[in-house]
PDB file of N, CA and C in Angstrom:
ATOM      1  N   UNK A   1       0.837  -1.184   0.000  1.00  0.00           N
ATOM      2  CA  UNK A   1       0.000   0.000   0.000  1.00  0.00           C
ATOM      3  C   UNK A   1       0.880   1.245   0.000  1.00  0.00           C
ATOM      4  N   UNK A   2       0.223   2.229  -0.540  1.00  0.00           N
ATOM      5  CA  UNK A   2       1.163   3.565  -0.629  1.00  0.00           C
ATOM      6  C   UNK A   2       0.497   4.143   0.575  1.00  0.00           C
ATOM      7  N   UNK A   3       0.625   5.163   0.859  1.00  0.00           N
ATOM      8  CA  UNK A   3       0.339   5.986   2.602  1.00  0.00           C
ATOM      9  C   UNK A   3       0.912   7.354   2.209  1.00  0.00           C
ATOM     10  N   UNK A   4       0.158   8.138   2.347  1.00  0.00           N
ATOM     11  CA  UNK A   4       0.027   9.915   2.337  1.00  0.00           C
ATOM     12  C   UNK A   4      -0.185  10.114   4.170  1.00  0.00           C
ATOM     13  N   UNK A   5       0.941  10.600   4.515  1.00  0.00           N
ATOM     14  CA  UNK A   5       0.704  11.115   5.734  1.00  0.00           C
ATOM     15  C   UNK A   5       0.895  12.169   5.697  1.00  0.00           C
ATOM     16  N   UNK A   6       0.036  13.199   6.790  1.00  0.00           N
ATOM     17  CA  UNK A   6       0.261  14.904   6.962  1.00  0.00           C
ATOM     18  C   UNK A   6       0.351  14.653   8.646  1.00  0.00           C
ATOM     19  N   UNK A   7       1.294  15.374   9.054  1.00  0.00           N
ATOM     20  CA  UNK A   7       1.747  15.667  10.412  1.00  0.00           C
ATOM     21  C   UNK A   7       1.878  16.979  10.296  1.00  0.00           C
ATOM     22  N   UNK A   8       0.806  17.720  11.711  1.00  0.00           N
ATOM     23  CA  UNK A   8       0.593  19.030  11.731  1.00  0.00           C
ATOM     24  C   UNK A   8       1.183  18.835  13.174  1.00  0.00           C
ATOM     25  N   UNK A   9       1.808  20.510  13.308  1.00  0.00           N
ATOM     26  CA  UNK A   9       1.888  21.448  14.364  1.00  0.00           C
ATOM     27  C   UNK A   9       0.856  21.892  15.299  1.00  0.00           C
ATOM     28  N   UNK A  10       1.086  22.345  15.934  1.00  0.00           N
ATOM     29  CA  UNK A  10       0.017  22.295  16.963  1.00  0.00           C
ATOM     30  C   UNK A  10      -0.387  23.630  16.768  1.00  0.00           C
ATOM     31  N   UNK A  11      -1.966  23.884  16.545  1.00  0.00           N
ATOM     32  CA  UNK A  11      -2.164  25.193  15.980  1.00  0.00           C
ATOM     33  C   UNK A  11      -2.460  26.352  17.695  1.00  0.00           C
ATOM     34  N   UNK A  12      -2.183  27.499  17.134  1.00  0.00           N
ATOM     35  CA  UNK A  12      -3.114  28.191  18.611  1.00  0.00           C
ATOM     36  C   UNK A  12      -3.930  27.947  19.260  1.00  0.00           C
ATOM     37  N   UNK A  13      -5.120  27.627  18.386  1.00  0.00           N
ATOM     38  CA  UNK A  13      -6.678  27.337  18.960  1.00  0.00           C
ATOM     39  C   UNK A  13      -6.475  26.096  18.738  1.00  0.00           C
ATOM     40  N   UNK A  14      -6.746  25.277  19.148  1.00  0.00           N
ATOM     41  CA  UNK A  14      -6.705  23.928  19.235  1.00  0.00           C
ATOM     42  C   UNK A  14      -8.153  23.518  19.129  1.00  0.00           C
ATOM     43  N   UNK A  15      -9.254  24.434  19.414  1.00  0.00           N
ATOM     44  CA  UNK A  15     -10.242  24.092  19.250  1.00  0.00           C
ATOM     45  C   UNK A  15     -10.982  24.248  17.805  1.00  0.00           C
ATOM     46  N   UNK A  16     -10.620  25.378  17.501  1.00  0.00           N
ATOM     47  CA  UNK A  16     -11.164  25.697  16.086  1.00  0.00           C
ATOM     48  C   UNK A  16     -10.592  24.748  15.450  1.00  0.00           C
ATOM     49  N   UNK A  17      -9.533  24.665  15.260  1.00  0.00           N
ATOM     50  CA  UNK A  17      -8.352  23.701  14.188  1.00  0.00           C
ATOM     51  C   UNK A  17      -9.304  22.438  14.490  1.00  0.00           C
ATOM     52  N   UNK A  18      -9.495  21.824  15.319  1.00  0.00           N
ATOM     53  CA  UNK A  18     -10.760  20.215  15.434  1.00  0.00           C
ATOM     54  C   UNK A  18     -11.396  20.239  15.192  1.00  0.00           C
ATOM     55  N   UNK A  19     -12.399  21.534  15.170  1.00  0.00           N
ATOM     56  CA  UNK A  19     -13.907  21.333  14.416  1.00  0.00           C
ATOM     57  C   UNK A  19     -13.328  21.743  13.231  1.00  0.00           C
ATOM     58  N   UNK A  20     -12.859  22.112  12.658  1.00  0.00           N
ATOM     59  CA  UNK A  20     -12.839  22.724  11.020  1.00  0.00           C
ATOM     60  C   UNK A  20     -11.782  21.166  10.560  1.00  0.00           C
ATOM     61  N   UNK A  21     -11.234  20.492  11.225  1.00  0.00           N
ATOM     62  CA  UNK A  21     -10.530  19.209  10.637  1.00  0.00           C
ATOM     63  C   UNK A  21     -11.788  18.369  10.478  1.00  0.00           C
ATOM     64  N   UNK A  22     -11.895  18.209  11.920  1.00  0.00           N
ATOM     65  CA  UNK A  22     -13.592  17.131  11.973  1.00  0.00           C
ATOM     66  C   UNK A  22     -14.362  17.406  11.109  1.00  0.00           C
ATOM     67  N   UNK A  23     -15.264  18.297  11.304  1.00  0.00           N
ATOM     68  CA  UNK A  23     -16.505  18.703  10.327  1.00  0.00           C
ATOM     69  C   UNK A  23     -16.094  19.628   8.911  1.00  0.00           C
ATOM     70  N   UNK A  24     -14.699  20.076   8.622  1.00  0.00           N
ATOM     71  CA  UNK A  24     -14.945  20.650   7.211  1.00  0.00           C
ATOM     72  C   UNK A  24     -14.022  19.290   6.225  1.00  0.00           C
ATOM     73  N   UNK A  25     -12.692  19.387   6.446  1.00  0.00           N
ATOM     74  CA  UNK A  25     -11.379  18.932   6.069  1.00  0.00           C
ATOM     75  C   UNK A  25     -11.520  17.375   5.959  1.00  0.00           C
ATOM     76  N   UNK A  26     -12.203  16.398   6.947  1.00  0.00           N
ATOM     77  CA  UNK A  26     -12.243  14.844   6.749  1.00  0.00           C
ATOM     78  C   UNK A  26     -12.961  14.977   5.712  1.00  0.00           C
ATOM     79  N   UNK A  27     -14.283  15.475   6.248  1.00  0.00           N
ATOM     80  CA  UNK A  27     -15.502  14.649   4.961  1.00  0.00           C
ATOM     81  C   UNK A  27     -15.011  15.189   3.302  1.00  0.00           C
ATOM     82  N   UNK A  28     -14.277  16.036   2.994  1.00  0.00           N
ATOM     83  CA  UNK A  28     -13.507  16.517   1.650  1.00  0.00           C
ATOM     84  C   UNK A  28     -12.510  15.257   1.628  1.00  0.00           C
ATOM     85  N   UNK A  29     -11.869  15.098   2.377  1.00  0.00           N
ATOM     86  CA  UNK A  29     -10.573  14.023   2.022  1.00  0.00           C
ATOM     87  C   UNK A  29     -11.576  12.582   1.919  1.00  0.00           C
ATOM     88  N   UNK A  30     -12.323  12.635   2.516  1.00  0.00           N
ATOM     89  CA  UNK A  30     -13.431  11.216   2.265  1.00  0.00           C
ATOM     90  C   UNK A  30     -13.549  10.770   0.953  1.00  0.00           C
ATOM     91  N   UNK A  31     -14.071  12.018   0.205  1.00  0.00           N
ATOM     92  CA  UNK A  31     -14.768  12.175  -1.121  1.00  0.00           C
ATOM     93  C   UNK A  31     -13.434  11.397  -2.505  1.00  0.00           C
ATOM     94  N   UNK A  32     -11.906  11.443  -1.878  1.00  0.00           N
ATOM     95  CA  UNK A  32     -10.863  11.286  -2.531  1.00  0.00           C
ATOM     96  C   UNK A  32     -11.274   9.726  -3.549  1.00  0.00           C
ATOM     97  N   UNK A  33     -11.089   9.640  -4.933  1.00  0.00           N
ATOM     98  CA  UNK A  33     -11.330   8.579  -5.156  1.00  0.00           C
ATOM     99  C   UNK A  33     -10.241   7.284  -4.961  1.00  0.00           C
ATOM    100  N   UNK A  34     -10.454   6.321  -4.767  1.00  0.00           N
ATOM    101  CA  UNK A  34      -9.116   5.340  -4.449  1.00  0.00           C
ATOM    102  C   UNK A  34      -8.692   5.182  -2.823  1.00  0.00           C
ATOM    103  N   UNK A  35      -9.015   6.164  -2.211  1.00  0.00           N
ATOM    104  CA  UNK A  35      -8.434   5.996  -0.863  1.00  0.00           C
ATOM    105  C   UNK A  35      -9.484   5.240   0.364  1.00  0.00           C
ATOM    106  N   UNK A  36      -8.606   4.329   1.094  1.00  0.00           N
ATOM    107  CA  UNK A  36      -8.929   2.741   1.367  1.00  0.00           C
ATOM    108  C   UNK A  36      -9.451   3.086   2.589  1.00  0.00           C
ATOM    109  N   UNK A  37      -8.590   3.624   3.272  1.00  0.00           N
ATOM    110  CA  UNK A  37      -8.914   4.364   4.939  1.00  0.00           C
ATOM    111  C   UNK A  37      -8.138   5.584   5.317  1.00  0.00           C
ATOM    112  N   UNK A  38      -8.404   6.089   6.455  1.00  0.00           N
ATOM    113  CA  UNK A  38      -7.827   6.921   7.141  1.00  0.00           C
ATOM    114  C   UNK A  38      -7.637   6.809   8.690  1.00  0.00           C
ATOM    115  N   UNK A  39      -6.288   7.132   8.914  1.00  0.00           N
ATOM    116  CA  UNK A  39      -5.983   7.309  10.952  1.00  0.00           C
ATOM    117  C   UNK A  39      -5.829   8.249  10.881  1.00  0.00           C
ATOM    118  N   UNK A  40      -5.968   8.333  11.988  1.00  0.00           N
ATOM    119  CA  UNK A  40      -6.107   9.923  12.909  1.00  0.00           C
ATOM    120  C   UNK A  40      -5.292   9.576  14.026  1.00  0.00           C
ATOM    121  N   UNK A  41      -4.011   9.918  14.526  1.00  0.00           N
ATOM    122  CA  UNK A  41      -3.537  10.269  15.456  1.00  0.00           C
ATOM    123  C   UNK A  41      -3.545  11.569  16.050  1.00  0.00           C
ATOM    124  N   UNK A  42      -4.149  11.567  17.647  1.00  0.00           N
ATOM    125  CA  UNK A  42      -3.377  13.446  18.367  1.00  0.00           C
ATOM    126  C   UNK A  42      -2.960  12.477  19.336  1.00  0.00           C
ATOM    127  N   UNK A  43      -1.829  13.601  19.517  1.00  0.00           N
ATOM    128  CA  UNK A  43      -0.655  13.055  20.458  1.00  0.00           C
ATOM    129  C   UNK A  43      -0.386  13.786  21.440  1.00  0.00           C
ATOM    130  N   UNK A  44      -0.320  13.574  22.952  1.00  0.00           N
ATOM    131  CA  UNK A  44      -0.618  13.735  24.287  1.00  0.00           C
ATOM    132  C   UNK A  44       1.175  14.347  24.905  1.00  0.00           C
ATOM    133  N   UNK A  45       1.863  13.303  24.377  1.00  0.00           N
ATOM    134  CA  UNK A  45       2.748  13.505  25.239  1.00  0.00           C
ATOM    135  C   UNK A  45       4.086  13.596  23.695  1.00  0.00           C
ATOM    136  N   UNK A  46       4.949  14.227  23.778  1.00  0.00           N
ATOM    137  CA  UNK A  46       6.440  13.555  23.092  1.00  0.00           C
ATOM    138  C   UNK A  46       7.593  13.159  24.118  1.00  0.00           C
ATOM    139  N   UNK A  47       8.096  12.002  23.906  1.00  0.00           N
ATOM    140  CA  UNK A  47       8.966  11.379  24.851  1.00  0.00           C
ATOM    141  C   UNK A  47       9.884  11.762  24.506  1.00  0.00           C
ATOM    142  N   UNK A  48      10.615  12.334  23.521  1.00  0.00           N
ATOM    143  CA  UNK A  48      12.056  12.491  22.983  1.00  0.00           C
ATOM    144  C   UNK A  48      12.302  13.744  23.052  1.00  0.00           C
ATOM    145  N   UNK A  49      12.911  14.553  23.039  1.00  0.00           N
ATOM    146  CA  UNK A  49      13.513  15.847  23.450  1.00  0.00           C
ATOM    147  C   UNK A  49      13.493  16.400  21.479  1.00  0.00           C
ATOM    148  N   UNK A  50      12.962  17.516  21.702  1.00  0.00           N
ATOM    149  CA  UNK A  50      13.129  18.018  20.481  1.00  0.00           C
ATOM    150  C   UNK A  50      14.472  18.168  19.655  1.00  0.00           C
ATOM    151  N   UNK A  51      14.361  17.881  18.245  1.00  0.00           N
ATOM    152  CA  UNK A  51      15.835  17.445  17.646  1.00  0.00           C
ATOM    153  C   UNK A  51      15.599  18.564  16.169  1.00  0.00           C
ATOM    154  N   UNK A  52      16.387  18.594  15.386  1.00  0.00           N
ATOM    155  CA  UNK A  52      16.406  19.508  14.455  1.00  0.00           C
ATOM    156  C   UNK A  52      15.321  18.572  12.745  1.00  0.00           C
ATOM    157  N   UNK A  53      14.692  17.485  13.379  1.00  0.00           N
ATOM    158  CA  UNK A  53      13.721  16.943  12.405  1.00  0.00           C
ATOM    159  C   UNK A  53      12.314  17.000  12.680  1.00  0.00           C
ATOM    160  N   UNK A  54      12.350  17.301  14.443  1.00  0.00           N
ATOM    161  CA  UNK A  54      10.910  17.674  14.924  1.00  0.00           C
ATOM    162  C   UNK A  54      10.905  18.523  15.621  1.00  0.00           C
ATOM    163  N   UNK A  55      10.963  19.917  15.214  1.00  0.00           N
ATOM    164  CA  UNK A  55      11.228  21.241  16.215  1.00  0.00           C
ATOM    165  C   UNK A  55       9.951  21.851  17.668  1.00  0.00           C
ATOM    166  N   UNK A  56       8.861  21.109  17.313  1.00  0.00           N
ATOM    167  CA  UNK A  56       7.942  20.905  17.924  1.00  0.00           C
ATOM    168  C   UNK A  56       7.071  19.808  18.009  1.00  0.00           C
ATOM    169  N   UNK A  57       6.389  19.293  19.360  1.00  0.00           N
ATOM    170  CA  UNK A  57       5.490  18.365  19.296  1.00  0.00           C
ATOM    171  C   UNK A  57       4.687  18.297  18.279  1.00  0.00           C
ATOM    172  N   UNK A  58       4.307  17.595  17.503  1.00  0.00           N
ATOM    173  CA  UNK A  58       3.175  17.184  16.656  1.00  0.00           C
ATOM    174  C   UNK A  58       2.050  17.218  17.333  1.00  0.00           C
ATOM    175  N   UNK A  59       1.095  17.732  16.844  1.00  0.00           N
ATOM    176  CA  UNK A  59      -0.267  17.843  17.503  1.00  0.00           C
ATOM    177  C   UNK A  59      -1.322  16.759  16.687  1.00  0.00           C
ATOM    178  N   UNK A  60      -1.022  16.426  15.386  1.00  0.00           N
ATOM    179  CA  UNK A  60      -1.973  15.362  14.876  1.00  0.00           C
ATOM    180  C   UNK A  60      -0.960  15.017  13.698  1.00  0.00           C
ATOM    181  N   UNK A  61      -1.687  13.650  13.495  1.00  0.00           N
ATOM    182  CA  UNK A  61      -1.149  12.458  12.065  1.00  0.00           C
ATOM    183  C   UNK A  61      -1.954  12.171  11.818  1.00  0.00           C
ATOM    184  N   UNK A  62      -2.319  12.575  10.207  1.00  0.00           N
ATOM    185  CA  UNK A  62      -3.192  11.244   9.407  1.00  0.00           C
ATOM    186  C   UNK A  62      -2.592  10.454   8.346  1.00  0.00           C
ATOM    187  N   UNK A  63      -2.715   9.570   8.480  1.00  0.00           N
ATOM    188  CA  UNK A  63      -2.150   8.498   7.625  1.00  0.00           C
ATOM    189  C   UNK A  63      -3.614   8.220   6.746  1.00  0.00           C
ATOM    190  N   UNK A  64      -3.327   8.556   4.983  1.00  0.00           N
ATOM    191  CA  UNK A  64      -3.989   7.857   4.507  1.00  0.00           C
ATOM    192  C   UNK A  64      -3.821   6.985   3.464  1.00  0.00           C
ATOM    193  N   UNK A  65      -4.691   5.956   3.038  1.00  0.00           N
ATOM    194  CA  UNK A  65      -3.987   4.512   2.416  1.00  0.00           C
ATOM    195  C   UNK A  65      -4.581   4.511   1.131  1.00  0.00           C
ATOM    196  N   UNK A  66      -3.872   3.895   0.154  1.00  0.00           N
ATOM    197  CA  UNK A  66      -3.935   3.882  -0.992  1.00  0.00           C
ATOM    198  C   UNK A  66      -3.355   2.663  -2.220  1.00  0.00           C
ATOM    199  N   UNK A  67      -4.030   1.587  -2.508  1.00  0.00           N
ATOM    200  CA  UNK A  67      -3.710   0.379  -3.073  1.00  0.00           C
ATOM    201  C   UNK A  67      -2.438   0.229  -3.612  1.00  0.00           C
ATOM    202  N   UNK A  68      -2.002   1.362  -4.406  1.00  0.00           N
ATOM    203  CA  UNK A  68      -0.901   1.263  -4.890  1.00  0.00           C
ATOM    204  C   UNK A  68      -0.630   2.545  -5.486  1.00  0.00           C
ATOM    205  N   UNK A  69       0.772   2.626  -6.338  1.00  0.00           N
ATOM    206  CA  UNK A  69       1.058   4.026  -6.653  1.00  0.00           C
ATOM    207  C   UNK A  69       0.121   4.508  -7.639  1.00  0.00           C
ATOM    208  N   UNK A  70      -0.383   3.939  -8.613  1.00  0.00           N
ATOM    209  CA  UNK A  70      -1.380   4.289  -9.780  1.00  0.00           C
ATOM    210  C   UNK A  70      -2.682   5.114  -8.805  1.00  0.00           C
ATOM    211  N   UNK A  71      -3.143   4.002  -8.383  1.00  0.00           N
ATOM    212  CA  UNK A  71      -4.478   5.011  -7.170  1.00  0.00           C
ATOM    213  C   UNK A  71      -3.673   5.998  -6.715  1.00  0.00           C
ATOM    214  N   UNK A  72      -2.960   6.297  -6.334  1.00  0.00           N
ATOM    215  CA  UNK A  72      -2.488   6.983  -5.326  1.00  0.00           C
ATOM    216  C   UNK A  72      -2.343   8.323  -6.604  1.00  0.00           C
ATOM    217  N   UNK A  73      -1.806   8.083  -7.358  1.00  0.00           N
ATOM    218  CA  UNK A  73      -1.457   9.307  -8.637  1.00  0.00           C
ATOM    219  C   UNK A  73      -2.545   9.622  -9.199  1.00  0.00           C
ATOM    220  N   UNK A  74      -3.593   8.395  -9.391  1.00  0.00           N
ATOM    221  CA  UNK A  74      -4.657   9.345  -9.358  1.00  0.00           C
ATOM    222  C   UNK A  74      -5.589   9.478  -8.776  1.00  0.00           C
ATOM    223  N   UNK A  75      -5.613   9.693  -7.616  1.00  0.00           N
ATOM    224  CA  UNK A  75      -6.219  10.421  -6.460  1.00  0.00           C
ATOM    225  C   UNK A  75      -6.112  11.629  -6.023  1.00  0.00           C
ATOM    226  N   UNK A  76      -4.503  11.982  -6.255  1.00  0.00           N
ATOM    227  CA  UNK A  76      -3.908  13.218  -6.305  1.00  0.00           C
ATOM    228  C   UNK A  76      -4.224  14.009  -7.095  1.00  0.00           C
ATOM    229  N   UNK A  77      -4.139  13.179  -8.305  1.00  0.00           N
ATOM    230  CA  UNK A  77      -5.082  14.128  -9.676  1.00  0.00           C
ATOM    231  C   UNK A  77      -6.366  14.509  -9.844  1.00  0.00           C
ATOM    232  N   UNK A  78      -7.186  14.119  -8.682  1.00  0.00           N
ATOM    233  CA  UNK A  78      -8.431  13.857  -8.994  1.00  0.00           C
ATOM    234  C   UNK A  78      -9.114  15.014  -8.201  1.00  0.00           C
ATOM    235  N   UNK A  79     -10.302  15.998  -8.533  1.00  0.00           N
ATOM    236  CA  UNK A  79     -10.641  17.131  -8.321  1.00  0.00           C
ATOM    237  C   UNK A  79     -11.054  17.124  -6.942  1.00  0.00           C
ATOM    238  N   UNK A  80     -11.455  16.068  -6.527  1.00  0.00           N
ATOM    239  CA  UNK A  80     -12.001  16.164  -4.959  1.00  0.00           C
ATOM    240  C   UNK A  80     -10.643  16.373  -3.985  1.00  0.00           C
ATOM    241  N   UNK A  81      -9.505  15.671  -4.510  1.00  0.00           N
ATOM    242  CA  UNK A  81      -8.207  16.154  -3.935  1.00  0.00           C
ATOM    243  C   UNK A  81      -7.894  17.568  -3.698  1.00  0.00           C
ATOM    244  N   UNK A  82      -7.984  18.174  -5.341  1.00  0.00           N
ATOM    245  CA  UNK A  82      -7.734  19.779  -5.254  1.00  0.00           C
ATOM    246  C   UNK A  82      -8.790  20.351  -4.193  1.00  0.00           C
ATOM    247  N   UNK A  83     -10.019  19.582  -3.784  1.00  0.00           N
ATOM    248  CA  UNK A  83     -10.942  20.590  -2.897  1.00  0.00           C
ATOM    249  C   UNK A  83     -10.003  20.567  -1.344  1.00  0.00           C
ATOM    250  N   UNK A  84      -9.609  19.191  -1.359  1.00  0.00           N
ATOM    251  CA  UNK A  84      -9.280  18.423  -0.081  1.00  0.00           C
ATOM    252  C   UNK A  84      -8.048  19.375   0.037  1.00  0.00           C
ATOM    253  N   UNK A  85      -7.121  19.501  -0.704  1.00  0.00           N
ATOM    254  CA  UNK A  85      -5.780  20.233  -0.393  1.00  0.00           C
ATOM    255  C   UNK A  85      -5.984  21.841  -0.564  1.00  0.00           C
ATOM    256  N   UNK A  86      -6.872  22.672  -1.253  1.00  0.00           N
ATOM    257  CA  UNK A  86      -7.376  24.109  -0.535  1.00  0.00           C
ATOM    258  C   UNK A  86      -8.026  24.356   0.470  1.00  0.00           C
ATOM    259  N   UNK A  87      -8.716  23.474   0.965  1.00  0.00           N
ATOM    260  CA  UNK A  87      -9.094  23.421   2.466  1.00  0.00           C
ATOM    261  C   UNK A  87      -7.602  23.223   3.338  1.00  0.00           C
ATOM    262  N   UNK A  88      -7.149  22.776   2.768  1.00  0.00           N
ATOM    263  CA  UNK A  88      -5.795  22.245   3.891  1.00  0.00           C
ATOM    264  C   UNK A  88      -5.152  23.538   3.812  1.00  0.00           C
ATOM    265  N   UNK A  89      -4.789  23.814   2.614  1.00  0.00           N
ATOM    266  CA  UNK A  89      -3.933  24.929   2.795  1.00  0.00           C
ATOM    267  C   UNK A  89      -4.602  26.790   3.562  1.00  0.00           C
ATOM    268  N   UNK A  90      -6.161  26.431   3.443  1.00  0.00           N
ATOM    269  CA  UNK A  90      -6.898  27.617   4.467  1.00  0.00           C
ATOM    270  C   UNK A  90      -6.529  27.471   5.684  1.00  0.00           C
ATOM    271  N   UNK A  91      -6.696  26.237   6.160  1.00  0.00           N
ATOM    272  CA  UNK A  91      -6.711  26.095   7.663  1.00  0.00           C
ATOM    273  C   UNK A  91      -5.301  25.270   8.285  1.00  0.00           C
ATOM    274  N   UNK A  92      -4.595  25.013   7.270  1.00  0.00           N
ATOM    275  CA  UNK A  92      -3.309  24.525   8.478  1.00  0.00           C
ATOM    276  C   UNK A  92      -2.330  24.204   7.482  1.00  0.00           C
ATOM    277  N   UNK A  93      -1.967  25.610   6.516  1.00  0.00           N
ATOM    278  CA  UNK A  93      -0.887  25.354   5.911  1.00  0.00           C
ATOM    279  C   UNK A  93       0.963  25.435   6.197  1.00  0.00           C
ATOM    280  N   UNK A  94       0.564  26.450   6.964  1.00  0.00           N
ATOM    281  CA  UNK A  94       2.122  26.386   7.457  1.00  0.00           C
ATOM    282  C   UNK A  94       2.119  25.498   9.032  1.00  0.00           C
ATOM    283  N   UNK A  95       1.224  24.552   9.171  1.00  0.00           N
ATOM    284  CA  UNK A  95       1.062  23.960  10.189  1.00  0.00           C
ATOM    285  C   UNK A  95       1.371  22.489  10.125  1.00  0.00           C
ATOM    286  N   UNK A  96       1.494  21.875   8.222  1.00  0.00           N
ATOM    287  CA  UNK A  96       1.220  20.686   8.129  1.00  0.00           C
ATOM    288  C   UNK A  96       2.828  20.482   7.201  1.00  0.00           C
ATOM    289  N   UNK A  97       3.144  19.158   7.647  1.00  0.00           N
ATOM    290  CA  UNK A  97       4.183  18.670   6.668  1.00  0.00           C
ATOM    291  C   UNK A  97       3.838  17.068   6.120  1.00  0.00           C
ATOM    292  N   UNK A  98       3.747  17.117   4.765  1.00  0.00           N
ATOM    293  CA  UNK A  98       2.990  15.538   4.043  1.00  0.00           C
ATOM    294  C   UNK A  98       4.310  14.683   3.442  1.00  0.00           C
ATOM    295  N   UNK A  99       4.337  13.193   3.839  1.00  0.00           N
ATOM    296  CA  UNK A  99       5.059  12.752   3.248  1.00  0.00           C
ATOM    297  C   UNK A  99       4.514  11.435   2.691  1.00  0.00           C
ATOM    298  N   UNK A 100       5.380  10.840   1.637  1.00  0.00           N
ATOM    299  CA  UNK A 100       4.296   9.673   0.765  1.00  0.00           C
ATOM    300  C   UNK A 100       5.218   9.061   1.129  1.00  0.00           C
ATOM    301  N   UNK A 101       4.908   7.373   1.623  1.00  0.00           N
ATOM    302  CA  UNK A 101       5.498   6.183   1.882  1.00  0.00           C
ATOM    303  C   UNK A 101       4.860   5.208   1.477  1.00  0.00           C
ATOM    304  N   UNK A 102       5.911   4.267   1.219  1.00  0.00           N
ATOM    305  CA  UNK A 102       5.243   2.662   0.933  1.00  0.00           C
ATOM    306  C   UNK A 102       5.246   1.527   2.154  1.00  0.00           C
ATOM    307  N   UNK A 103       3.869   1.067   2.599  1.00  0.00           N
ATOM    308  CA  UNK A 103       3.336   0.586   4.173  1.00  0.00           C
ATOM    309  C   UNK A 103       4.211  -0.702   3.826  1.00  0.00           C
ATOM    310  N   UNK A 104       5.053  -0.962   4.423  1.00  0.00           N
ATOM    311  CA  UNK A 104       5.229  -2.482   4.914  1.00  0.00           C
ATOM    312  C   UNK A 104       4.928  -3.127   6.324  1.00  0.00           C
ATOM    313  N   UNK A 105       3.979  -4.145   5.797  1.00  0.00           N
ATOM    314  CA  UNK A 105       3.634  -4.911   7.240  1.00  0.00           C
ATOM    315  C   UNK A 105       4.558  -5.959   7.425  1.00  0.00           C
ATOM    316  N   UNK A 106       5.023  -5.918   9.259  1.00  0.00           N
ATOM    317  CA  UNK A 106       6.108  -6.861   9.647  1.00  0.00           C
ATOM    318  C   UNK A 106       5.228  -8.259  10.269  1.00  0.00           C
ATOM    319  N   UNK A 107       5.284  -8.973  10.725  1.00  0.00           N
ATOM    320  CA  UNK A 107       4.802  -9.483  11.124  1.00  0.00           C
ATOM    321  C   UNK A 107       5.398 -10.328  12.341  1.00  0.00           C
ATOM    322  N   UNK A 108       4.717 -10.423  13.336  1.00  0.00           N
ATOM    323  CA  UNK A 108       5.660 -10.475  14.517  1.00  0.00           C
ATOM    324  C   UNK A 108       5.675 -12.150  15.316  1.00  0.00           C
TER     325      UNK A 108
END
């Protein structure tokens, strides 16, 4: 699976930034065609002492999933994306950093 994650900063209002993720920003990224699921991490505590790759706690992660690179390219291409990523960039653009990975499951 391919995986689009965005890890945001922790905004001022912490409250506004949740309802406008919750109720504006998911149900747009919902609409994405190809995409399998979504997590939601917020994060409580950071155990590690800030380093020059995470200059501040992370305040949320979403990881979202995507069959393979073809879905994934075009999902990105696909207009409900462009809605999904101008909403992002209204409400938590200099707040968010996205990176694309390929999921490997270990198995233990």
């Amino acid at each position: 699976m391919v995986t689009l994650t965005a890890l945001y900063k922790r905004p001022e209002d912490t409250a506004a930034f949740d309802d406008h993720y919750t109720n504006v920003h998911t149900p747009l990224v919902a609409k994405v065609p190809g995409l399998r699921k979504m997590e939601v991490s917020r994060f409580s505590k950071m155990l590690t002492p800030p380093n020059a790759l995470i200059s501040d706690q992370p305040y949320l992660e979403c990881t979202m999933y995507f069959d393979n690179m073809d879905s994934f390219k075009a999902a990105m291409a696909s207009e409900e994306n462009k809605a999904a990523g101008k909403d992002l960039m209204s409400f938590a653009g200099p707040l968010v950093s996205m990176f694309v990975g390929v999921r490997e499951d270990i198995t233990l």
